[in-house]
C-alpha atoms as a PDB file:
ATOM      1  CA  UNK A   1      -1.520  -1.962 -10.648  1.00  0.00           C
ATOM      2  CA  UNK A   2      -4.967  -0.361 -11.868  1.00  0.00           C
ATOM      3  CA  UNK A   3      -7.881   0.351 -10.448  1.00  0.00           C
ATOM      4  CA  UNK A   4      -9.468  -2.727 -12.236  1.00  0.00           C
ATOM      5  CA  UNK A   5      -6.944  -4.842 -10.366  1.00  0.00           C
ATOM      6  CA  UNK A   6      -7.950  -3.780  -7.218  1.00  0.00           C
ATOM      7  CA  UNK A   7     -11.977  -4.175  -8.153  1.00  0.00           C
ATOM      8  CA  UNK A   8     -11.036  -7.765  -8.981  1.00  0.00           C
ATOM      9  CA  UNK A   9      -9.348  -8.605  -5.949  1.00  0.00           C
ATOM     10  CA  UNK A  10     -12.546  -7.141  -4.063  1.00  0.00           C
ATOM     11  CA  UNK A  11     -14.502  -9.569  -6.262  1.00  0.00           C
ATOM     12  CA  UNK A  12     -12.338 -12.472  -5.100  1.00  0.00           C
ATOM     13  CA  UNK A  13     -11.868 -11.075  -1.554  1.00  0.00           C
ATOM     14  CA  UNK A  14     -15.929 -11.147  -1.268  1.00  0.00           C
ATOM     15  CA  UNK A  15     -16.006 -14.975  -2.277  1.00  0.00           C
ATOM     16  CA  UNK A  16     -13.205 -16.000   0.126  1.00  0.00           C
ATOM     17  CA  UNK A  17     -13.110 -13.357   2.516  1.00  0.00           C
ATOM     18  CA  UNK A  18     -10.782 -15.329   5.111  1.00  0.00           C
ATOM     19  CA  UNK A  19      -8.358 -16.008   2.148  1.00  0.00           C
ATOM     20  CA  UNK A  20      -4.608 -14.558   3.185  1.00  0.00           C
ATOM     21  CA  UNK A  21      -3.750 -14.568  -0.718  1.00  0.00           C
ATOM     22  CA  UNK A  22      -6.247 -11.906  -1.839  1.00  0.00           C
ATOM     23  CA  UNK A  23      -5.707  -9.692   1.050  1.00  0.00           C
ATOM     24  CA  UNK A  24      -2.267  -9.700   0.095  1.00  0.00           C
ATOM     25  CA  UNK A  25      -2.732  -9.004  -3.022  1.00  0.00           C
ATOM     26  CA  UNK A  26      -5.595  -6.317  -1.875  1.00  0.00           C
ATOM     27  CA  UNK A  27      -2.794  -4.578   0.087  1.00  0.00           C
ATOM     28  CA  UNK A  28       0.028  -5.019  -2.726  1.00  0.00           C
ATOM     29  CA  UNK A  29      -2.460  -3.495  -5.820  1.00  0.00           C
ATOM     30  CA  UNK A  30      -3.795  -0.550  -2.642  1.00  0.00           C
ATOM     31  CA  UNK A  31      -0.145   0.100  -2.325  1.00  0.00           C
ATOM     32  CA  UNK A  32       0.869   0.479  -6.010  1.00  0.00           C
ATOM     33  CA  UNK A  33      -2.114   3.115  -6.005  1.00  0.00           C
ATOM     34  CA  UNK A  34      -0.426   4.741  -3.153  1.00  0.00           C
ATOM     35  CA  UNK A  35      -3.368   4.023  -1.229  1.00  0.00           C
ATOM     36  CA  UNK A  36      -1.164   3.392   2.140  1.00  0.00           C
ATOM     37  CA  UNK A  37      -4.350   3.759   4.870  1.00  0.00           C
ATOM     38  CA  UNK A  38      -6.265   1.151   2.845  1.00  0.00           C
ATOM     39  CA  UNK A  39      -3.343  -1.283   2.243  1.00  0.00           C
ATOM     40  CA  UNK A  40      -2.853  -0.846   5.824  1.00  0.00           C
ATOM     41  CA  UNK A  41      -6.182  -2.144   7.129  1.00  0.00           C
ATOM     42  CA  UNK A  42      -5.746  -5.140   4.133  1.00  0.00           C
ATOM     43  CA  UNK A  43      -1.931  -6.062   5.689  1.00  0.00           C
ATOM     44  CA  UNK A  44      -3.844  -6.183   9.182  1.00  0.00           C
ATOM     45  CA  UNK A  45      -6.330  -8.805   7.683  1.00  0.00           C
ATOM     46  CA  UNK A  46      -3.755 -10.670   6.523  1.00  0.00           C
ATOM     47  CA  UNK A  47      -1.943 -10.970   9.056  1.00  0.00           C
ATOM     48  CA  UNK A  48      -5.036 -12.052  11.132  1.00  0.00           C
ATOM     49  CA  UNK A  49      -5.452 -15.270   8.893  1.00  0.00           C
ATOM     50  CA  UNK A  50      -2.002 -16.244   9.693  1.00  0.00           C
ATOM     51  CA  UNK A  51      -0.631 -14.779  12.936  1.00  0.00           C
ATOM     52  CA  UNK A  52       2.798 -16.602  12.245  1.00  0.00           C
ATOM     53  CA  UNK A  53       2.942 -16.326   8.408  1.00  0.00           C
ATOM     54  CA  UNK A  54       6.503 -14.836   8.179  1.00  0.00           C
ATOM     55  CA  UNK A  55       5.755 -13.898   4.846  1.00  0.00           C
ATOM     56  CA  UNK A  56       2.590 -11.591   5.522  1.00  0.00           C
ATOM     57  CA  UNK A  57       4.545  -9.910   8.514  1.00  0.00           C
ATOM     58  CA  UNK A  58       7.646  -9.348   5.189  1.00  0.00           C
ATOM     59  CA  UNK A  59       5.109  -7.781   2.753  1.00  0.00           C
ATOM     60  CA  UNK A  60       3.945  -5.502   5.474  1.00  0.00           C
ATOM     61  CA  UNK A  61       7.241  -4.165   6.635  1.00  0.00           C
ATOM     62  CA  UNK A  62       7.662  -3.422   2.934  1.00  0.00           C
ATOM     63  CA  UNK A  63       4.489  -1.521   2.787  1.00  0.00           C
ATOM     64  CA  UNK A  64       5.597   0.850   5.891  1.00  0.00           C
ATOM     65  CA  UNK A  65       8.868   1.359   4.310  1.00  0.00           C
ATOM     66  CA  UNK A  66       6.944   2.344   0.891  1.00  0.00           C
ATOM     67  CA  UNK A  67       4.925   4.802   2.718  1.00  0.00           C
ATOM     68  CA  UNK A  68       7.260   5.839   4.738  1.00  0.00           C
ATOM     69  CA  UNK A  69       9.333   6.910   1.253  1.00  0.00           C
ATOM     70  CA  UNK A  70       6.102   8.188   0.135  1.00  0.00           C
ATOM     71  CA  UNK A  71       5.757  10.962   2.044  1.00  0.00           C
ATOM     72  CA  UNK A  72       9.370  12.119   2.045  1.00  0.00           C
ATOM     73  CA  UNK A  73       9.372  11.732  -1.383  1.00  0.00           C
ATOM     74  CA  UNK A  74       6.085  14.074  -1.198  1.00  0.00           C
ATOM     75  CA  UNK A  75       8.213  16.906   1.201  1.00  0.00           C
ATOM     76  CA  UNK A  76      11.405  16.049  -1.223  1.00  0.00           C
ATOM     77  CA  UNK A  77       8.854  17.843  -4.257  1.00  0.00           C
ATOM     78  CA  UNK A  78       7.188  20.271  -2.093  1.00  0.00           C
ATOM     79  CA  UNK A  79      10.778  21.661  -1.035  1.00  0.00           C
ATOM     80  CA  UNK A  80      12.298  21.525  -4.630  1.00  0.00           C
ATOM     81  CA  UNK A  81       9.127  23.184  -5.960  1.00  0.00           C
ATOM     82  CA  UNK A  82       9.727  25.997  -4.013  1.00  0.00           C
ATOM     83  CA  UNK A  83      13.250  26.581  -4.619  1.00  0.00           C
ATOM     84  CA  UNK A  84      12.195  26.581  -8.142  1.00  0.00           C
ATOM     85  CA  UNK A  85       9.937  29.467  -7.506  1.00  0.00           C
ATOM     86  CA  UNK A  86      12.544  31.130  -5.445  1.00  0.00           C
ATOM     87  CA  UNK A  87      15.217  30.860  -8.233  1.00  0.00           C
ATOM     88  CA  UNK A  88      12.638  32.367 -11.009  1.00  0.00           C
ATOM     89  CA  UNK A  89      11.462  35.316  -8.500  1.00  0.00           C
END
């Protein structure tokens, strides 16, 4: 997702702002641009709409996971990075 995704979906989210679909969709594009805080607060919307939509409360326990990965994938580099610099000192 781009950054002109996500300026679209604010377009659409500003015409029907209690419309589940475009937070969604908000949250997904916020969350392919690893934007987790943001995609967060959209999931929460969403899940406001519809407090029983099983499929909103699905998406979002994707998203955690995603961050979740995110940031170990983040300490995976950090820690490889230095054993790099280890090995060439």
């Amino acid at each position: 997702m781009t950054r002109a995704a996500l300026s679209a979906f604010l377009r659409a989210r500003k015409l029907a702002p209690l419309n589940e679909t475009y937070m969604l969709e908000l949250a997904f594009t916020c969350d392919g641009l690893e934007g987790f805080p943001e995609a967060e607060w959209m999931y929460q919307e969403a899940q406001a709409c519809d407090l029983k939509s099983v499929a909103s409360q699905q998406h979002y326990e994707l998203h955690l996971q995603k961050w979740k990965l995110s940031g170990s994938a983040a300490n995976m580099m950090r820690r490889l990075q230095r054993l790099i610099s280890q090995i060439r000192n």
